[in-house]
Protein backbone atom coordinates (compact mmCIF):
# COMPACT_ATOMS: atom_id res chain seq x y z
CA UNK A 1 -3.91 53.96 1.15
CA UNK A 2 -2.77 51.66 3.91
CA UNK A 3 -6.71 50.12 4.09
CA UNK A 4 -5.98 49.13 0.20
CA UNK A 5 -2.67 48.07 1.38
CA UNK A 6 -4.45 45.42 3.32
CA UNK A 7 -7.38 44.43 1.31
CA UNK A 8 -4.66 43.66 -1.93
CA UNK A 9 -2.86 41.70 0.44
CA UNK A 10 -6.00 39.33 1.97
CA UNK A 11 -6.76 39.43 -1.40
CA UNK A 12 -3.89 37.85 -2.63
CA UNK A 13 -4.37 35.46 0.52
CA UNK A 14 -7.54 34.39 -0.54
CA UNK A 15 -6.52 33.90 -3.97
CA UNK A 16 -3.59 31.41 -3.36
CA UNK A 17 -6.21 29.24 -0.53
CA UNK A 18 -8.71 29.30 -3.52
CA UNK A 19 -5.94 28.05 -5.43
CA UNK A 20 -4.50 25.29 -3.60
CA UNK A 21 -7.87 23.88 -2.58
CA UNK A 22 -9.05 24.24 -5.95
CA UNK A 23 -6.36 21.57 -6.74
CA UNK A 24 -6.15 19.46 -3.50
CA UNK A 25 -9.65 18.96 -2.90
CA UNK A 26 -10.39 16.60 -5.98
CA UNK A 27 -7.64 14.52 -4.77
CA UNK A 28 -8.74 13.56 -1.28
CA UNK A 29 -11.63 10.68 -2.93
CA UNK A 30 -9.40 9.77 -5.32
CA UNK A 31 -6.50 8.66 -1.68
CA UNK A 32 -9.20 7.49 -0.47
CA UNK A 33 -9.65 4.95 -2.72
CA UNK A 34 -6.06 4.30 -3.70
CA UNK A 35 -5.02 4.12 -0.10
CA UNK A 36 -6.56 0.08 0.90
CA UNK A 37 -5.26 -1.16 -2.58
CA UNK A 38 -1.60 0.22 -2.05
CA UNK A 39 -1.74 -1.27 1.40
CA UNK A 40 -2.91 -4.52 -0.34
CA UNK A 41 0.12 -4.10 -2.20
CA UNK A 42 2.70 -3.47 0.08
CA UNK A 43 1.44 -6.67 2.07
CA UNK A 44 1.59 -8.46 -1.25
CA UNK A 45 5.43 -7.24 -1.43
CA UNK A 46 6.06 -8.63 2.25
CA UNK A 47 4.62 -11.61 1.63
CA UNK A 48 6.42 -12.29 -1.53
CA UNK A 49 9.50 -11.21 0.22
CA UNK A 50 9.15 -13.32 2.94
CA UNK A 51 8.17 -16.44 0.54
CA UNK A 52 11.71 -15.69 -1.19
CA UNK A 53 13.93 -15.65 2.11
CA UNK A 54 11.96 -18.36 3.15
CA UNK A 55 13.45 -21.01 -0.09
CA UNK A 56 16.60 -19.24 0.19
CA UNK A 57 17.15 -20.38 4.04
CA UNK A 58 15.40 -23.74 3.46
CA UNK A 59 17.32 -24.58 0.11
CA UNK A 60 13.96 -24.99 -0.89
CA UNK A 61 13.38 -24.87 -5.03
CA UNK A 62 10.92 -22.43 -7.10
CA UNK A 63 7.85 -24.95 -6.86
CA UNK A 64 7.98 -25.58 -3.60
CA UNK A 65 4.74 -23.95 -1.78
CA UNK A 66 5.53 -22.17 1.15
CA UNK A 67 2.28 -22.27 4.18
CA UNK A 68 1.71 -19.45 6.49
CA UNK A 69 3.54 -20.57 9.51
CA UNK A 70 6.40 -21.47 7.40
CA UNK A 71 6.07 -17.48 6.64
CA UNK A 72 5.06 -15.87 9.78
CA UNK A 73 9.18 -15.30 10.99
CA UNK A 74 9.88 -13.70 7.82
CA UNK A 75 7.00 -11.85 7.68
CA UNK A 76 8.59 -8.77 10.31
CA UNK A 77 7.12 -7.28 12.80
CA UNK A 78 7.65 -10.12 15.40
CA UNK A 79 6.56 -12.79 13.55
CA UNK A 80 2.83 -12.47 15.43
CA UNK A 81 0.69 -11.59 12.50
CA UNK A 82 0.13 -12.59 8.71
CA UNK A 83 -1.14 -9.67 6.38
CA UNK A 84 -4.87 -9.03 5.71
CA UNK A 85 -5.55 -7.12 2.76
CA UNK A 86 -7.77 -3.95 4.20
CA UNK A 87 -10.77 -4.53 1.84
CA UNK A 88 -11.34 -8.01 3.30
CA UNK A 89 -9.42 -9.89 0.51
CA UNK A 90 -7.53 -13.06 0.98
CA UNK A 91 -3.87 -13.74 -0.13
CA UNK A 92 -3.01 -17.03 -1.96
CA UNK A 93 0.31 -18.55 -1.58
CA UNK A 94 1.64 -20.48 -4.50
CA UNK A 95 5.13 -22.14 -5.76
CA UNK A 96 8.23 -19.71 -4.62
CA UNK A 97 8.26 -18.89 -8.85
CA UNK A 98 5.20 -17.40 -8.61
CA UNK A 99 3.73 -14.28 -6.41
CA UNK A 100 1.39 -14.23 -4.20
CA UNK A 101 -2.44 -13.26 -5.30
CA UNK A 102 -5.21 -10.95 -3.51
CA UNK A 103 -8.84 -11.94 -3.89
CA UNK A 104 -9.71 -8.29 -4.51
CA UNK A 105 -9.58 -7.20 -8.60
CA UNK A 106 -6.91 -5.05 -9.40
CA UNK A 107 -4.89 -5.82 -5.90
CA UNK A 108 -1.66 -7.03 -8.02
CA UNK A 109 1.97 -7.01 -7.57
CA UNK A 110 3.68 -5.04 -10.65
């Protein structure tokens, strides 16, 4: 009885790892590939941050075009490095009204 005990109970074990891999597993590709473009994103966020503290402290107005070393204090993290998007895209700054762009398709802010 208690050897039945056991093999219902590794059983059962089994049963939930089947389980949860069964449902994990098909999701690892799918990070994989959402992982550079929501980095690309985030950087696109910073940078568009950065361009918007950057007219506020300069009295600057909403077509003025910000450059990268007018950027690089704002941009955190000591001011030592400007964003690269992680599948090699380049970022486009434009007029404070409008965001900044990623070379890569579907690398947008919302």
């Amino acid at each position: 009885m208690k050897a039945f005990k056991n093999s219902a109970l590794i059983f059962i074990v089994l049963l939930f790892v089947g389980l949860v891999s069964f449902v994990a597993v098909p999701n690892f590709p799918r990070s994989n590939r959402e992982s550079p473009k929501n980095t690309c994103i985030n950087n696109l966020r910073r940078i568009d941050a950065a361009m918007q503290q950057w007219a506020l402290e300069n009295n600057k107005t909403n077509s003025d075009v910000p450059t990268w070393a007018d950027l690089k204090e704002y941009l955190g993290r000591g001011g030592t490095e400007i964003p690269k998007c992680p599948l090699g895209g380049t970022y486009t700054l434009g007029p404070v009204s409008n965001r900044p762009t990623c070379s890569v398709a579907g690398h947008l802010l919302p």
